[in-house]
N, C-alpha and C. Protein backbone atom coordinates (compact mmCIF):
# COMPACT_ATOMS: atom_id res chain seq x y z
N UNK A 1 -11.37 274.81 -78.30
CA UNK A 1 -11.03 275.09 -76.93
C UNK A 1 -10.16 276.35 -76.90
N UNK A 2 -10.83 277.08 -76.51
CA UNK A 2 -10.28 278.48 -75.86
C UNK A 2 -8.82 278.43 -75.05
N UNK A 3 -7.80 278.54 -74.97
CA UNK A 3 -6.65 279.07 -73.64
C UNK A 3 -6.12 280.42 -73.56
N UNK A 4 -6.23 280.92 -72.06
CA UNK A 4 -5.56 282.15 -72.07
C UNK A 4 -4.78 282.73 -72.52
N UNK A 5 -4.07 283.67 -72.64
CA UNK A 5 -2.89 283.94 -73.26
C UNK A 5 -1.94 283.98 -72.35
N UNK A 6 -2.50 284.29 -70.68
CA UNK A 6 -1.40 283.98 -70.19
C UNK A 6 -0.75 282.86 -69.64
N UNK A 7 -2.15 281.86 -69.76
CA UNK A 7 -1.76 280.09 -69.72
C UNK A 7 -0.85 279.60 -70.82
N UNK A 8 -0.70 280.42 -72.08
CA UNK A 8 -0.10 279.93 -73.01
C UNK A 8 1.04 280.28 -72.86
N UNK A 9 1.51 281.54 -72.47
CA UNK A 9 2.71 281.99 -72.70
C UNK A 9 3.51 281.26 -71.01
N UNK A 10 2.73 281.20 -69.76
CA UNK A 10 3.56 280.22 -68.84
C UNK A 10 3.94 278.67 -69.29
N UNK A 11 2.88 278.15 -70.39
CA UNK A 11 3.20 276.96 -70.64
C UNK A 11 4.55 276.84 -71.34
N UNK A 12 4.52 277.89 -72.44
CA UNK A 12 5.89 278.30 -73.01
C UNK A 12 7.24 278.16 -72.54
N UNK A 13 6.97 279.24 -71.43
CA UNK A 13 8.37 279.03 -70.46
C UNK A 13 8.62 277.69 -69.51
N UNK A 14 8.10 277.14 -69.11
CA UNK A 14 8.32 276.29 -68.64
C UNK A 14 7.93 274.47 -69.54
N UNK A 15 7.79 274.17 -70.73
CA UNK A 15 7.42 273.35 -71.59
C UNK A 15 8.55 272.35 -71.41
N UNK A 16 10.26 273.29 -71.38
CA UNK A 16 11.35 272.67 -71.71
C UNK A 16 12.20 272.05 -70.01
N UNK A 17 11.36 272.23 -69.30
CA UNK A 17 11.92 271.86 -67.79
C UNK A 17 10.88 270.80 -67.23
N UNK A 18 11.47 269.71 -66.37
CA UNK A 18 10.93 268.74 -66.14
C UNK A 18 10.46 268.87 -64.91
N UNK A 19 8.73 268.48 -63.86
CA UNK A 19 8.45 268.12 -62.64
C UNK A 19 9.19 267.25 -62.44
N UNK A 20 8.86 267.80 -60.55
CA UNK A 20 9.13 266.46 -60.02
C UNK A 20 8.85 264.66 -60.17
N UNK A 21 7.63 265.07 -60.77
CA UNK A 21 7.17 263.37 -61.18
C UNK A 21 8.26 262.90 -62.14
N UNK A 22 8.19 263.67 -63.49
CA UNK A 22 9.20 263.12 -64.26
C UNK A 22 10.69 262.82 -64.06
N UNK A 23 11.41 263.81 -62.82
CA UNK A 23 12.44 263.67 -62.43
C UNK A 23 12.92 262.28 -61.90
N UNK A 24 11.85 262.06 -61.29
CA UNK A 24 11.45 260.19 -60.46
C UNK A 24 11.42 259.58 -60.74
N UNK A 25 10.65 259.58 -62.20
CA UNK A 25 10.28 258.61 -63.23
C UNK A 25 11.53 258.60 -64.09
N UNK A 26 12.55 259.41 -64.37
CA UNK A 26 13.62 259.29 -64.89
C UNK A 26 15.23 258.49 -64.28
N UNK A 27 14.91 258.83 -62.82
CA UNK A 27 15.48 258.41 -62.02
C UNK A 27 15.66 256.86 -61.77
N UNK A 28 13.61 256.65 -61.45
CA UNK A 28 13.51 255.14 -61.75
C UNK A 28 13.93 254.50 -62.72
N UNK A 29 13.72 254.83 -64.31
CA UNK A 29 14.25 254.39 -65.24
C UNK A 29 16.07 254.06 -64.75
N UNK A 30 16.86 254.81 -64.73
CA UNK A 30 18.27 254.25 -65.08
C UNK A 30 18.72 253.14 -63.76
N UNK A 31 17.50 253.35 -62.61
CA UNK A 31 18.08 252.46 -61.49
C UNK A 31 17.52 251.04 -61.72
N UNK A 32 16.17 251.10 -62.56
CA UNK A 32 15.95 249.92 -63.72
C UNK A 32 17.26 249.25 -64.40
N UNK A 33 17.45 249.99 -65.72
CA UNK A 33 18.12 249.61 -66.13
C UNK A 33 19.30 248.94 -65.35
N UNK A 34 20.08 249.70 -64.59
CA UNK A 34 20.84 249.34 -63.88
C UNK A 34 21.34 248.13 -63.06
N UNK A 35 20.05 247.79 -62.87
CA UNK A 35 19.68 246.65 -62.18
C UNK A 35 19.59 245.46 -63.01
N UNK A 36 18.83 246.01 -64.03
CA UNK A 36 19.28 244.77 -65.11
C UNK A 36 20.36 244.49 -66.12
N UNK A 37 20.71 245.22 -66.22
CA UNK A 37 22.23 245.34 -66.59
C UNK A 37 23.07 243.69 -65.34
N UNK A 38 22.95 244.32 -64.30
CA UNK A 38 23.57 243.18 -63.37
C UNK A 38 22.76 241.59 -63.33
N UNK A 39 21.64 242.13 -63.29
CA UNK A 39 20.56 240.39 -62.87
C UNK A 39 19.30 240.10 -64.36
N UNK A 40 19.87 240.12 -65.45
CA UNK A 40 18.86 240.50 -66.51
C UNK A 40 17.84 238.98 -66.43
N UNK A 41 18.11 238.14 -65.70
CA UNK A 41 17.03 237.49 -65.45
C UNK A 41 15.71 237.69 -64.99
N UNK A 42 16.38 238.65 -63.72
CA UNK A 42 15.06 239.05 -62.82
C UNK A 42 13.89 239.28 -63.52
N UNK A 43 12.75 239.23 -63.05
CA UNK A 43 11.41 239.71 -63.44
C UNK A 43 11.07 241.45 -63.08
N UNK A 44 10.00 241.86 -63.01
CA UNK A 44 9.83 243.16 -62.90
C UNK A 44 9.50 242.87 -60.77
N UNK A 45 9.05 241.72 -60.76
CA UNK A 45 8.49 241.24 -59.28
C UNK A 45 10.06 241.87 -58.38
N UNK A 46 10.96 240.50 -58.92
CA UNK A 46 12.74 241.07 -58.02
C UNK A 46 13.18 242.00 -58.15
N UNK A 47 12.64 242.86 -59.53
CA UNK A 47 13.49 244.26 -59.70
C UNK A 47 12.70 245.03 -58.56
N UNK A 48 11.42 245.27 -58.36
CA UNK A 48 11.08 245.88 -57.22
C UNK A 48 11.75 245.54 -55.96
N UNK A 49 11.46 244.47 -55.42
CA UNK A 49 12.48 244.13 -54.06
C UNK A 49 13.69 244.40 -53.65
N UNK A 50 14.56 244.23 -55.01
CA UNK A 50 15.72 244.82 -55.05
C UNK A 50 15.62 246.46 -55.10
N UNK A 51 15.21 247.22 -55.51
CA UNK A 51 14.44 248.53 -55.28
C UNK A 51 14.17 249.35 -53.95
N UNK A 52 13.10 247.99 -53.31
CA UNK A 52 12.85 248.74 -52.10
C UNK A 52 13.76 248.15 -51.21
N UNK A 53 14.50 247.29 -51.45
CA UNK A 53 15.65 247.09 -50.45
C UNK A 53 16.87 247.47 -50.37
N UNK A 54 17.49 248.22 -51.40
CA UNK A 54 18.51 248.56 -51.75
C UNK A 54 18.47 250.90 -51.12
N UNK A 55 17.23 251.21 -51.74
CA UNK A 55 16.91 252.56 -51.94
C UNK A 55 16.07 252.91 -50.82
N UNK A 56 14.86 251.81 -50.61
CA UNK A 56 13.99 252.12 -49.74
C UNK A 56 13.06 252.79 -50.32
N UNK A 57 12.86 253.00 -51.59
CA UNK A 57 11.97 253.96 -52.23
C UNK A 57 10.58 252.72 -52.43
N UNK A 58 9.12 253.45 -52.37
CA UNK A 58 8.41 252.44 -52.22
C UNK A 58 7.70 252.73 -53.98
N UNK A 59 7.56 251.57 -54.69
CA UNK A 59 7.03 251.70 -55.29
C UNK A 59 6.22 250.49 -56.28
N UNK A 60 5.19 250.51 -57.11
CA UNK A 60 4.44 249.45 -57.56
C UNK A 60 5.43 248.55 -58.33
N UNK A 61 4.58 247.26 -58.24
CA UNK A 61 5.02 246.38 -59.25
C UNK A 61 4.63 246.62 -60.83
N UNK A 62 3.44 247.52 -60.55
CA UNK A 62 3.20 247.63 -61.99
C UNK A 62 3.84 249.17 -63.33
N UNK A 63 4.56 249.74 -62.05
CA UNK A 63 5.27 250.97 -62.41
C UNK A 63 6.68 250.39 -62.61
N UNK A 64 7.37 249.50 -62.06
CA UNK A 64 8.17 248.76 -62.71
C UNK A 64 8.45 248.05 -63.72
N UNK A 65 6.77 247.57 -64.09
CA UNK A 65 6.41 246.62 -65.25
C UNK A 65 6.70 247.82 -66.46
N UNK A 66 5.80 248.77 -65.81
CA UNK A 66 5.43 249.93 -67.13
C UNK A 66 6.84 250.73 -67.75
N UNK A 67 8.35 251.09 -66.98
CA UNK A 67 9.34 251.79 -66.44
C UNK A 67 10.46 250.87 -67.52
């Protein structure tokens, strides 16, 4: 597989800085943790609820599972 050189050299500069997705996904992670830190019973089911009720942020049960 062929890549440009100038696809290579933008991938370069920017390799070491994170999207927005990952920013979210990092985000989600510690408000995870966080959460279980306090209720380590909960399932991944209450950690969502507590999630979207606390933040309002909407998100899967199974991105919680995965997170």
């Amino acid at each position: 597989m062929n890549i440009s050189r100038s696809g290579y050299y933008k991938w370069l500069k920017t390799k070491d800085v994170l999207n927005r997705y990952e920013i979210n996904r990092r985000d989600l992670e510690e408000l995870i943790r966080d959460i279980h830190k306090r209720k380590p019973r909960y399932g991944y089911h209450r950690i969502n609820a507590i999630i979207r009720r606390e933040t309002g942020w909407i998100v899967s049960n199974n991105l919680v599972h995965k997170v």
